[in-house]
Protein backbone atom coordinates (compact mmCIF):
# COMPACT_ATOMS: atom_id res chain seq x y z
CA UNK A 1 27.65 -13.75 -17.43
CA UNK A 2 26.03 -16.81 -15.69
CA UNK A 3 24.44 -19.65 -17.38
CA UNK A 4 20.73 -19.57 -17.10
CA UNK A 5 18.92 -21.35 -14.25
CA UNK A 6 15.55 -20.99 -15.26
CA UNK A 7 14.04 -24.60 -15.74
CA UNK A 8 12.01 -24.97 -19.14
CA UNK A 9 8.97 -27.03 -19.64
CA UNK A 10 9.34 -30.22 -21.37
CA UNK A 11 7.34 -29.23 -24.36
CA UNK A 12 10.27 -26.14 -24.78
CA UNK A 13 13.35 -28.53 -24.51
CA UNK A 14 11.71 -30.62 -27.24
CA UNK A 15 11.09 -27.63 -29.56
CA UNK A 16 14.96 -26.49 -29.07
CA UNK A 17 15.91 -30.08 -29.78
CA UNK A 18 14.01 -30.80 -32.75
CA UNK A 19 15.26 -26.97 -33.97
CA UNK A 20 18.73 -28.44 -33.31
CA UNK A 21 18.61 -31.31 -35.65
CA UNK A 22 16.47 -29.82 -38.36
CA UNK A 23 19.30 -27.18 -38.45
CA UNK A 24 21.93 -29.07 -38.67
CA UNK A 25 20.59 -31.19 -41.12
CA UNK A 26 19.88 -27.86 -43.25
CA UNK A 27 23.50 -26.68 -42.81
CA UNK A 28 25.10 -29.88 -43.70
CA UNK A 29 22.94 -31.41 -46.40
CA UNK A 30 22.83 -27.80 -48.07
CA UNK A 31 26.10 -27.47 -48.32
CA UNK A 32 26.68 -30.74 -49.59
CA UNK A 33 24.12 -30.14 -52.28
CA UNK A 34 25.93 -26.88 -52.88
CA UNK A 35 29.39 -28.83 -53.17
CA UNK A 36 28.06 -31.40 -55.95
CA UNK A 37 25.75 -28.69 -57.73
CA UNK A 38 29.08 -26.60 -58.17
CA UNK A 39 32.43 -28.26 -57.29
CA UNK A 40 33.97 -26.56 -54.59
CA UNK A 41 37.59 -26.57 -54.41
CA UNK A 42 37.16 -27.89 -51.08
CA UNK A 43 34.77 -30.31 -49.73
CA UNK A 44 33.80 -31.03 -46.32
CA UNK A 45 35.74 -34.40 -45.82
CA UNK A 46 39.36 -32.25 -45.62
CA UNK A 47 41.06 -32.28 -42.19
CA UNK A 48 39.55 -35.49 -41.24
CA UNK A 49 35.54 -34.36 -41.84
CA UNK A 50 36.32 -31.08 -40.00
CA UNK A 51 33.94 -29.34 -42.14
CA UNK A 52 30.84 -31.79 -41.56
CA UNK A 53 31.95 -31.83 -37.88
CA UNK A 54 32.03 -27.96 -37.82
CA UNK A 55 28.39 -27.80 -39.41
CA UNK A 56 26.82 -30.24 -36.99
CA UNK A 57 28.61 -28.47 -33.74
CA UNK A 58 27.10 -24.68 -34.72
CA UNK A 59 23.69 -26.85 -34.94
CA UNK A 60 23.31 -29.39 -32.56
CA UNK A 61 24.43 -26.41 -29.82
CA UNK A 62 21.17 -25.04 -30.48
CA UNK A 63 19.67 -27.87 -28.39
CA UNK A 64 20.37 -25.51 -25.23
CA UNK A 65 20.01 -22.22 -26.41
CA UNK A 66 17.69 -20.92 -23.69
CA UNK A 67 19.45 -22.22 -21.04
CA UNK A 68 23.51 -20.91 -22.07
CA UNK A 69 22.71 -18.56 -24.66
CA UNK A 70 25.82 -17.44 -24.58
CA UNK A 71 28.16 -20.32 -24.60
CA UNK A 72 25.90 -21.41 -27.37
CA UNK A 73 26.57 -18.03 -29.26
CA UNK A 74 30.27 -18.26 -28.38
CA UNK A 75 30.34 -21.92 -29.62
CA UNK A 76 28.41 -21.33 -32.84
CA UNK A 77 30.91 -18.02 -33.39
CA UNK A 78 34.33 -20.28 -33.30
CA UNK A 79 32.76 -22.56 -35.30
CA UNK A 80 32.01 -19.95 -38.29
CA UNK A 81 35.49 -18.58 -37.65
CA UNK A 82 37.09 -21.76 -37.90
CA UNK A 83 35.08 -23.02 -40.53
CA UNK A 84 35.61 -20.16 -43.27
CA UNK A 85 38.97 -19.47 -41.93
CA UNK A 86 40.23 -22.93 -43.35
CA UNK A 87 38.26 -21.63 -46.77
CA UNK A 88 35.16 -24.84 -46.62
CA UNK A 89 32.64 -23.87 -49.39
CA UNK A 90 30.03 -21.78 -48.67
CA UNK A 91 26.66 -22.81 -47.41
CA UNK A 92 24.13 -22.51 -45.52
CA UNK A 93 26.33 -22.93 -42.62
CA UNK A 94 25.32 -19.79 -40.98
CA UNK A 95 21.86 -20.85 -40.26
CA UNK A 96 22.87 -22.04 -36.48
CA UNK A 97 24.76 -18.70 -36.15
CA UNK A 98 21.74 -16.61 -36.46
CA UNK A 99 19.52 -18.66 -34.55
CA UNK A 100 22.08 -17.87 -31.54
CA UNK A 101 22.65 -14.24 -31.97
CA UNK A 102 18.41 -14.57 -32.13
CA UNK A 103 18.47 -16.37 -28.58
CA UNK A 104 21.69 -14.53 -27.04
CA UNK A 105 19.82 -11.17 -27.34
CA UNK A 106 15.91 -12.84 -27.11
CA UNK A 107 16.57 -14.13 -23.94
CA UNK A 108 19.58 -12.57 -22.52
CA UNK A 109 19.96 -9.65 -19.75
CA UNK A 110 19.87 -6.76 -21.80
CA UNK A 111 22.66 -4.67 -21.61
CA UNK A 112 25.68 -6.84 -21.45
CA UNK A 113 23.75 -9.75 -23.66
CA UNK A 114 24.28 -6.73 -26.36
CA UNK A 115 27.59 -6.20 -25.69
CA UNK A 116 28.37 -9.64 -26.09
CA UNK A 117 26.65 -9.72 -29.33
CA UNK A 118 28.47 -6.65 -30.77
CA UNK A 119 31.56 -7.60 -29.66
CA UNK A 120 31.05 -11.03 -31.23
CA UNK A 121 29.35 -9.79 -34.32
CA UNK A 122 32.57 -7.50 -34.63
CA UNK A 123 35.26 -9.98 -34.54
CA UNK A 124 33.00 -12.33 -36.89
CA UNK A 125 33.00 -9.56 -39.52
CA UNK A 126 36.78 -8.93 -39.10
CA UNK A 127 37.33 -13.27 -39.33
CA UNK A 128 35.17 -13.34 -42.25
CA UNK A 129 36.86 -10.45 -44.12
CA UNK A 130 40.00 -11.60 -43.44
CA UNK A 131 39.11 -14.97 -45.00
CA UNK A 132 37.51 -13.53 -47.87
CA UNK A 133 40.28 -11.32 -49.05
CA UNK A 134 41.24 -13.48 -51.81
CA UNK A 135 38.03 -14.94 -52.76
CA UNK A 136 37.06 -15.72 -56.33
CA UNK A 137 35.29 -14.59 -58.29
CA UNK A 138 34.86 -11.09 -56.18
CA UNK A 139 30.95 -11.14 -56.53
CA UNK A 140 31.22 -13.97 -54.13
CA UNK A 141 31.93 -11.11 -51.55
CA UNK A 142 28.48 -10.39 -51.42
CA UNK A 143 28.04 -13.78 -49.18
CA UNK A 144 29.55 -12.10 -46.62
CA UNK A 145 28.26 -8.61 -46.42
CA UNK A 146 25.18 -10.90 -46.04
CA UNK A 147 26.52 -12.89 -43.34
CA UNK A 148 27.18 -9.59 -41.60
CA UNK A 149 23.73 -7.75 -41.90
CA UNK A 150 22.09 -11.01 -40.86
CA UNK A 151 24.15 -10.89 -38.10
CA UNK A 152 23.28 -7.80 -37.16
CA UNK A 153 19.62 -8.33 -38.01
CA UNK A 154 19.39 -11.28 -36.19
CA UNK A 155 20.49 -9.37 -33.14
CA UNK A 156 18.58 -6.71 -33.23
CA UNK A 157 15.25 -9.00 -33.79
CA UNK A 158 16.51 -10.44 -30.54
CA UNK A 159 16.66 -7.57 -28.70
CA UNK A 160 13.25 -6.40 -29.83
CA UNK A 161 11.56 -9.55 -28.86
CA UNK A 162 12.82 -8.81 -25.06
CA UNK A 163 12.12 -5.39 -25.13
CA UNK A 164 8.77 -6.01 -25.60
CA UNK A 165 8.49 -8.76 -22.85
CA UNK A 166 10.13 -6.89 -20.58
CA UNK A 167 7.88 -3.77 -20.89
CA UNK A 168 4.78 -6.23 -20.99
CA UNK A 169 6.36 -7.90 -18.13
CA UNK A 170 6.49 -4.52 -15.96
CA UNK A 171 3.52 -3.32 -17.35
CA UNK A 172 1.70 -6.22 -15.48
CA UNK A 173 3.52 -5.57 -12.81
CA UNK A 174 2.25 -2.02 -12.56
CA UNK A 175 -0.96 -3.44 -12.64
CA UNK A 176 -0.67 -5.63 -9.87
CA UNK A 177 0.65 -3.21 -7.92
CA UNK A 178 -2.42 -0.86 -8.83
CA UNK A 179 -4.60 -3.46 -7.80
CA UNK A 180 -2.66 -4.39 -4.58
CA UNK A 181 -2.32 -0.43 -3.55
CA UNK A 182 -6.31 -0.41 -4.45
CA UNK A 183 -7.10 -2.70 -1.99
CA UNK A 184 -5.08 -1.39 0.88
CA UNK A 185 -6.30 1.51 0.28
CA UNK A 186 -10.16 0.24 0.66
CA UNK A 187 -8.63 -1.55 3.36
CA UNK A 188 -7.04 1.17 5.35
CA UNK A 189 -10.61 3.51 4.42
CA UNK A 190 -12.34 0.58 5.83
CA UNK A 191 -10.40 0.46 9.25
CA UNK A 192 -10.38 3.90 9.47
CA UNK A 193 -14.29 4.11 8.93
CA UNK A 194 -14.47 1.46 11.82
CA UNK A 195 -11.98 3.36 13.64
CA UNK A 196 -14.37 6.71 13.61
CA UNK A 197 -17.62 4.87 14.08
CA UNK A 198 -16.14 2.89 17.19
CA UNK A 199 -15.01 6.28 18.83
CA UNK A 200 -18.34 7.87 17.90
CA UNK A 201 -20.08 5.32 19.83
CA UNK A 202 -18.00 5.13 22.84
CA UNK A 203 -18.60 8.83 22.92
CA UNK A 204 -22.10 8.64 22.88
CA UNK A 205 -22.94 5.78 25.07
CA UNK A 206 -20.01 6.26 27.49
CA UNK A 207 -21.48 9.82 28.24
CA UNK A 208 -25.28 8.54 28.26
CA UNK A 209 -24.32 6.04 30.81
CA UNK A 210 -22.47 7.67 32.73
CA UNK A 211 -25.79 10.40 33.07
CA UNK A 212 -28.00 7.32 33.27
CA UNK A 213 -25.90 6.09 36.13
CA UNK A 214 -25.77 9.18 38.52
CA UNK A 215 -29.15 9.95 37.89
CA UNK A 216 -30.43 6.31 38.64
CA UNK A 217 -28.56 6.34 42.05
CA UNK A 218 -30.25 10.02 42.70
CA UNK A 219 -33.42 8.03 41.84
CA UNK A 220 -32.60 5.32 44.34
CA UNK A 221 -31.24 7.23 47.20
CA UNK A 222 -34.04 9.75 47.28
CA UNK A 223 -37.13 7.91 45.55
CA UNK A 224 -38.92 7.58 49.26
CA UNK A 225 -37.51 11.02 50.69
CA UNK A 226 -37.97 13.12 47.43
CA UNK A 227 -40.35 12.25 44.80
CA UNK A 228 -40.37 15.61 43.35
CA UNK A 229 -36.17 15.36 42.84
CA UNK A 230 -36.51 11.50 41.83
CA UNK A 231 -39.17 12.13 39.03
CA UNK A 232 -36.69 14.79 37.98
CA UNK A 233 -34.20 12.42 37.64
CA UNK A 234 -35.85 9.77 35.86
CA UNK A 235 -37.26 12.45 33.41
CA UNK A 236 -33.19 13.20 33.06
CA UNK A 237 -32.44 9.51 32.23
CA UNK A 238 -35.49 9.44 29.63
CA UNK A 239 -33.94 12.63 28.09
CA UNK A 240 -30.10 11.17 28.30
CA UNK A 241 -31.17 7.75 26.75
CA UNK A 242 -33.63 8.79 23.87
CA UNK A 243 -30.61 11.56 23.08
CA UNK A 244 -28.21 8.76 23.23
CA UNK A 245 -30.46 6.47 20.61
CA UNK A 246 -31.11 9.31 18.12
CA UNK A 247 -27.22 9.46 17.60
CA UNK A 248 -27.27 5.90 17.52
CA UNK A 249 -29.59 5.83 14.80
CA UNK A 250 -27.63 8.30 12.96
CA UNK A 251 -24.13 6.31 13.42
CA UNK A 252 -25.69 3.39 11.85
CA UNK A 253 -27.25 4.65 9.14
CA UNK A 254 -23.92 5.38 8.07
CA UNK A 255 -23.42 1.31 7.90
CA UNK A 256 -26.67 0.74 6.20
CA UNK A 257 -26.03 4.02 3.74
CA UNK A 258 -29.03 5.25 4.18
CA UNK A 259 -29.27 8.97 3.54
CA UNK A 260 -32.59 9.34 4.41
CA UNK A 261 -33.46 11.53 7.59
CA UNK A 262 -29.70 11.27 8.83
CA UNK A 263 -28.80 13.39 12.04
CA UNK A 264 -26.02 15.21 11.41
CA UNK A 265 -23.09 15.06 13.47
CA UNK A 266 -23.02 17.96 17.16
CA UNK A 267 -20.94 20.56 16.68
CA UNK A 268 -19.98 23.34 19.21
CA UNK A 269 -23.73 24.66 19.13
CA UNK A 270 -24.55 21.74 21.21
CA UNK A 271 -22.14 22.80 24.09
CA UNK A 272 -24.88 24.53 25.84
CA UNK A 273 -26.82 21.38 25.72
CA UNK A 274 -24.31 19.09 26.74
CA UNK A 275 -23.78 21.41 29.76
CA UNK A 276 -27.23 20.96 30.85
CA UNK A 277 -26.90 17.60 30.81
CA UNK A 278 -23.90 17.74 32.84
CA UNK A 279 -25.74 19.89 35.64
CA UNK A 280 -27.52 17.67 36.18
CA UNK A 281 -25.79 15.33 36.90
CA UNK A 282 -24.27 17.10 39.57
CA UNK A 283 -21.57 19.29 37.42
CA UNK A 284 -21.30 22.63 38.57
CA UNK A 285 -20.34 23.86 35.00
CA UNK A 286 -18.88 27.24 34.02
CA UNK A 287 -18.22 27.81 30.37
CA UNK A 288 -15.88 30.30 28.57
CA UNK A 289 -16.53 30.79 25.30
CA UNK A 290 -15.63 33.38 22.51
CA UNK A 291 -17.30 33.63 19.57
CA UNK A 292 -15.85 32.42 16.06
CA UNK A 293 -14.77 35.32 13.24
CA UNK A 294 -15.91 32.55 10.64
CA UNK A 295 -18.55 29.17 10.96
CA UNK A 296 -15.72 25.95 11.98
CA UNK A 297 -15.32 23.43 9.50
CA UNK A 298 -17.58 20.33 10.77
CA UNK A 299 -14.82 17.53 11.18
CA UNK A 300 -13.30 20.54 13.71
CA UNK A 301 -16.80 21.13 15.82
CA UNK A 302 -17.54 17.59 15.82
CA UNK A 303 -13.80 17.03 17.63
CA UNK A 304 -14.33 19.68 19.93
CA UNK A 305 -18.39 18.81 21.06
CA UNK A 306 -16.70 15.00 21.42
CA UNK A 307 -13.58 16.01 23.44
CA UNK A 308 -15.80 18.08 25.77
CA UNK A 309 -18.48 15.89 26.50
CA UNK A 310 -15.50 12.87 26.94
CA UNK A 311 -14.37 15.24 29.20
CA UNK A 312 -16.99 15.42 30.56
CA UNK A 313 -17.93 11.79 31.07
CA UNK A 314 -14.64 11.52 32.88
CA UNK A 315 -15.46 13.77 35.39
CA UNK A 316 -18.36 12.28 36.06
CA UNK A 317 -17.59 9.04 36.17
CA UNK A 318 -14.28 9.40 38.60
CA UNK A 319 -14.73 12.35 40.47
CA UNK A 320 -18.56 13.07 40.86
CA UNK A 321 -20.12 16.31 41.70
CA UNK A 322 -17.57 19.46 41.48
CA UNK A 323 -17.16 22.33 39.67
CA UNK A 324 -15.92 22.34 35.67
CA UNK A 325 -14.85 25.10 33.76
CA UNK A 326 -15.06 24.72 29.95
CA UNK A 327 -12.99 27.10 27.79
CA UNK A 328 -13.51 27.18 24.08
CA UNK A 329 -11.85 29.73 21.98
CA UNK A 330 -11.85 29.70 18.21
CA UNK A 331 -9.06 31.67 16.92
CA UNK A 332 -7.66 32.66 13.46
CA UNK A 333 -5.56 29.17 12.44
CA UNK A 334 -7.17 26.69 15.51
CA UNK A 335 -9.52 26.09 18.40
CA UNK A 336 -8.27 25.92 21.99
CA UNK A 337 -10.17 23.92 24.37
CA UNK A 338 -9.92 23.65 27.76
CA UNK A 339 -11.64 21.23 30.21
CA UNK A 340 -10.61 21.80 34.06
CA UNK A 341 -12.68 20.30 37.41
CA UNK A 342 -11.55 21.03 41.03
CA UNK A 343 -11.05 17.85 42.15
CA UNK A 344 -13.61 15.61 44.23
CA UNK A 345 -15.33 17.63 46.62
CA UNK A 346 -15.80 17.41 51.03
CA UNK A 347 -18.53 16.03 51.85
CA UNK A 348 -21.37 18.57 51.26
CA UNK A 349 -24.75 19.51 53.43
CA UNK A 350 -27.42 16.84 53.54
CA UNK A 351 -30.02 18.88 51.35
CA UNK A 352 -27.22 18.93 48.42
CA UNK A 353 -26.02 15.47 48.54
CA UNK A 354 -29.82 14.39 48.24
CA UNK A 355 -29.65 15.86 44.61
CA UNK A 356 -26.43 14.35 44.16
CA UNK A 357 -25.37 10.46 44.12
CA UNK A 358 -24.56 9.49 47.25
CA UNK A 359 -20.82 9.02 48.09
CA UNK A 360 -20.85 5.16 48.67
CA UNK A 361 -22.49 4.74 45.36
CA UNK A 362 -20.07 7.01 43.51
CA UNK A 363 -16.80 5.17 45.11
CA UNK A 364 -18.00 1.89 43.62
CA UNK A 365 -18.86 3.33 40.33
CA UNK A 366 -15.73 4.74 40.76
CA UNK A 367 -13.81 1.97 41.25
CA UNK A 368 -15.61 -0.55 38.97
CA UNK A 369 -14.62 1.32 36.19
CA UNK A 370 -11.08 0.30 34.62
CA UNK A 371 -9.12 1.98 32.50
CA UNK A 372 -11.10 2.96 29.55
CA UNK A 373 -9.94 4.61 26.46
CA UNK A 374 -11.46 7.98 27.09
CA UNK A 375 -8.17 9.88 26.82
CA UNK A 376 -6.61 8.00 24.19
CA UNK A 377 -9.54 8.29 21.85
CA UNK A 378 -9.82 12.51 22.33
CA UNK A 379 -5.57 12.06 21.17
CA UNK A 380 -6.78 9.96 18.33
CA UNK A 381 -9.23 12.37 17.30
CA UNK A 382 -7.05 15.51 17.80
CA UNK A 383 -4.44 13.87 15.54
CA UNK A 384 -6.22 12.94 13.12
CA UNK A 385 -6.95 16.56 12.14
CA UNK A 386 -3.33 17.63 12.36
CA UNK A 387 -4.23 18.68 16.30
CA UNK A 388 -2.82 17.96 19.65
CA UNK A 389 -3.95 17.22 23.08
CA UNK A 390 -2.41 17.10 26.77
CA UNK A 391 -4.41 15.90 29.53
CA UNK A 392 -2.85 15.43 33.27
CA UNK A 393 -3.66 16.18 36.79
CA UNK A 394 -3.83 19.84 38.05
CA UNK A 395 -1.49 21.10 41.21
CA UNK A 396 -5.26 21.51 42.91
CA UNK A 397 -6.09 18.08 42.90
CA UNK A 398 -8.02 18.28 39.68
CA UNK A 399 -7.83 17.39 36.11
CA UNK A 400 -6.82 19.48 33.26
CA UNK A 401 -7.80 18.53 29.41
CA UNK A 402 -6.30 20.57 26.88
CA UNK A 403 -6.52 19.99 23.26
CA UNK A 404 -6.09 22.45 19.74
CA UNK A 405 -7.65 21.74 16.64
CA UNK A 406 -6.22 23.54 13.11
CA UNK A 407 -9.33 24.76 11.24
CA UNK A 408 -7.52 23.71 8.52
CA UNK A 409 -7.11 19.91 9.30
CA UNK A 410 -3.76 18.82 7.94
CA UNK A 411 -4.23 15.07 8.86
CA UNK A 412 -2.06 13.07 11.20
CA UNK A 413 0.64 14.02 12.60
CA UNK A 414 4.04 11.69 11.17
C-alpha cells in the first residue's frame, strides 16, 4: 500500500501534532502513576528506558497518521508487541494503538486498509496472549480481552467513518452529474429547437422567394406587353409573400411562447395549395396521390408538405419552367414521396415564354445561387423521424427526390 500523498491543511497537521503529544503524555505519565500507585514488578527504566521509549514511539507516530496510516499502525503494533512481550506494567499504553487502527481504517482504501487491520489485530491478540499466559493474578486477563475488543472496535469505528464519506462523497457526485446531464440536456433541446426553427424558415422563405423571384421577372419582362399577365403576377407575389409572413408569424411565436392565435404547422392537405403556387410559377405540376387508411401523425405531414415544397423550390430555382410529378403515397408503416422534373426545357413559343421568366433572367438566377442547404436539410428532417431520403439526377436529364417517412417516428437514425 502507498503512503498517502494527499497534502493536509496546516490547521490538520497541528491537530495530529498536538494529538501526538497529548497521547503520549497520557500513555507515559499514566503508567507511571500506575507503577507508583501499585508497584509493578517492572518499571519502565529496565533495558535502558525501553519502556518510556516504547510509550513515546506508539504516540509521537500519531503526528502523521493521515498521511502513512499504515506505517503508523504498523509502528504503533511492534511497539505494543514489544512492549508487553518484555512483561512492562500495564497502562494506558494502548491509547496510541487505537488511535491508529481509528486512522488506518478512517482514512485508508477500504478493502485492503481492512485487511491490514485484521491481519494486524490478529497477530496483536496472538502477541498479547502469548505474553499473558502466566500473568498474575488471572483477573488481570481481563486487560487484554479489552485490549482486543478495543482493537476491534476501534477498527470498525474506522471503517464506518469512511463508509459514510465515501457514500456522501458519491452521492454528490451523482448529483453533479444530475445537474451536468440536466443541462446538456436543455442544451441539446435548445440546439435542436434552433435546429427545427432554422429549417422551418429556410423552408418558408427559400420557397416564397424563389415564387417572388420568377414572378417579379414575369412582371418585368411583360409589364409593357401584358398588363393583364403582369397584374397576375404581382397579385401572385402579394399572395406568396403575405403566405410566407403568416408562417413567419407562427415560427416566432414559438420564441416568444405565445399560444395565442398560433398557425399550426402545413401538413399534406396543403399539397394542393403549394401546387398552385408552383403553377404559377411556371411548374407544370402533376400530382399522384393515394389516400391515407388513417389521419398521419403531424411531425410526419409537416416532413412531407416541407420536403415537397423544398423540392419544389429547387426546381424552380435551377431549372425553371418544366414539368413535375409529385407522388405521395401513405402506406401501412410509412409515406413514400416522390418529387421528379424533366429537366430544363427547349426554348418554348413566344406566347408561353411571356408567362414564363425569360431565359436570360433565369440563367443568372440560376447561377447566382450557390450551394444552399436545400437537400441536406430534407435528409435532416427525414432522419430525424427514423426516415430516409435519396435525391440524384435522373437518366432524362432531370432530378429525382425520394424520401420515406415511418408513421411511427423512431428518431434518428445511429
Amino acid at each position: 500500500m502507498q503512503p498517502r500523498t494527499v497534502s493536509f491543511p496546516l490547521r490538520v497537521v497541528g491537530q495530529d501534532v498536538a494529538l501526538a503529544l497529548f497521547i503520549t503524555v497520557m500513555q507515559v505519565q499514566g503508567t507511571v502513576a500506575k507503577v507508583a500507585g501499585e508497584g509493578e514488578l517492572r518499571s519502565l527504566s529496565h533495558f535502558g528506558n525501553l519502556g518510556y521509549a516504547l510509550l513515546a514511539v506508539s504516540g509521537l507516530a500519531l503526528a502523521v497518521r493521515r498521511r502513512w496510516p499504515v506505517p503508523v499502525f504498523v509502528t504503533a503494533a511492534l511497539a505494543s508487541l514489544v512492549y508487553y512481550g518484555l512483561d512492562f506494567p500495564d497502562g494506558p499504553g494502548w491509547l496510541g494503538l487505537f488511535v491508529a487502527l481509528y486512522t488506518l481504517t478512517a482514512y485508508g482504501d477500504g478493502r485492503r486498509s481492512l485487511v491490514v487491520a485484521g491481519v494486524g489485530t490478529s497477530l496483536l491478540t496472538v502477541g498479547w496472549l502469548v505474553a499473558a499466559a502466566d500473568i498474575e493474578p488471572r483477573a488481570a486477563i481481563g486487560w487484554v480481552f479489552f485490549r482486543i475488543g478495543a482493537s476491534v472496535m476501534s477498527a470498525a469505528l474506522g471503517e464506518s467513518l469512511r463508509s459514510r464519506r465515501v457514500i456522501a462523497a458519491e452521492a454528490q457526485e451523482r448529483a453533479e452529474l444530475a445537474e451536468r446531464t440536466r443541462e446538456e440536456e436543455a442544451r441539446a433541446r435548445v440546439d435542436a429547437e434552433r435546429l427545427r426553427i432554422a429549417r422551418e424558415v429556410h423552408d418558408t422563405v427559400a420557397h416564397a422567394i424563389a415564387i417572388i423571384n420568377v414572378q417579379s421577372g414575369v412582371t418585368a419582362h411583360v409589364l409593357d406587353k401584358r398588363p393583364d399577365v403582369a397584374r397576375e403576377a404581382l397579385r401572385a407575389i402579394e399572395q406568396t409573400s403575405s403566405r410566407a409572413l403568416r408562417e413567419m408569424r407562427a415560427i416566432l411565436r414559438v420564441l416568444r411562447d405565445d399560444d395565442d392565435g398560433r398557425v399550426p404547422y402545413p401538413g399534406l392537405g396543403q399539397i394542393d395549395e403549394l401546387a398552385v403556387k408552383a403553377r404559377e410559377a411556371g411548374l407544370d405540376i402533376k400530382i399522384e396521390e393515394t389516400s391515407p387508411e388513417t389521419p398521419l401523425p403531424s411531425a410526419v405531414g409537416s416532413a412531407a408538405y416541407r420536403i415537397v415544397q423544398e423540392s419544389l423550390t429547387n426546381v424552380i430555382r435551377h431549372v425553371g419552367p418544366t414539368r413535375v410529378t409529385i407522388a405521395l403515397h401513405p402506406g401501412v408503416d410509412a409515406v413514400q414521396i416522390r418529387v421528379t422534373d424533366e429537366g430544363r426545357r427547349a426554348a418554348a413559343a413566344e406566347d408561353v415564354a411571356d408567362l414564363r421568366l425569360p431565359s436570360q433572367h433565369r440563367a443568372r438566377a440560376g447561377t447566382s445561387a450557390g450551394p444552399g442547404r436545400g437537400i441536406v436539410g430534407m435528409r435532416e428532417r427525414c432522419e430525424l423521424l427514423g426516415g430516409e431520403l435519396d435525391a440524384g439526377p435522373t437518366p432524362g436529364g432531370g432530378f429525382e427526390v425520394n424520401a420515406r417517412l415511418p408513421l411511427a417516428p423512431t428518431g434518428p437514425r445511429r
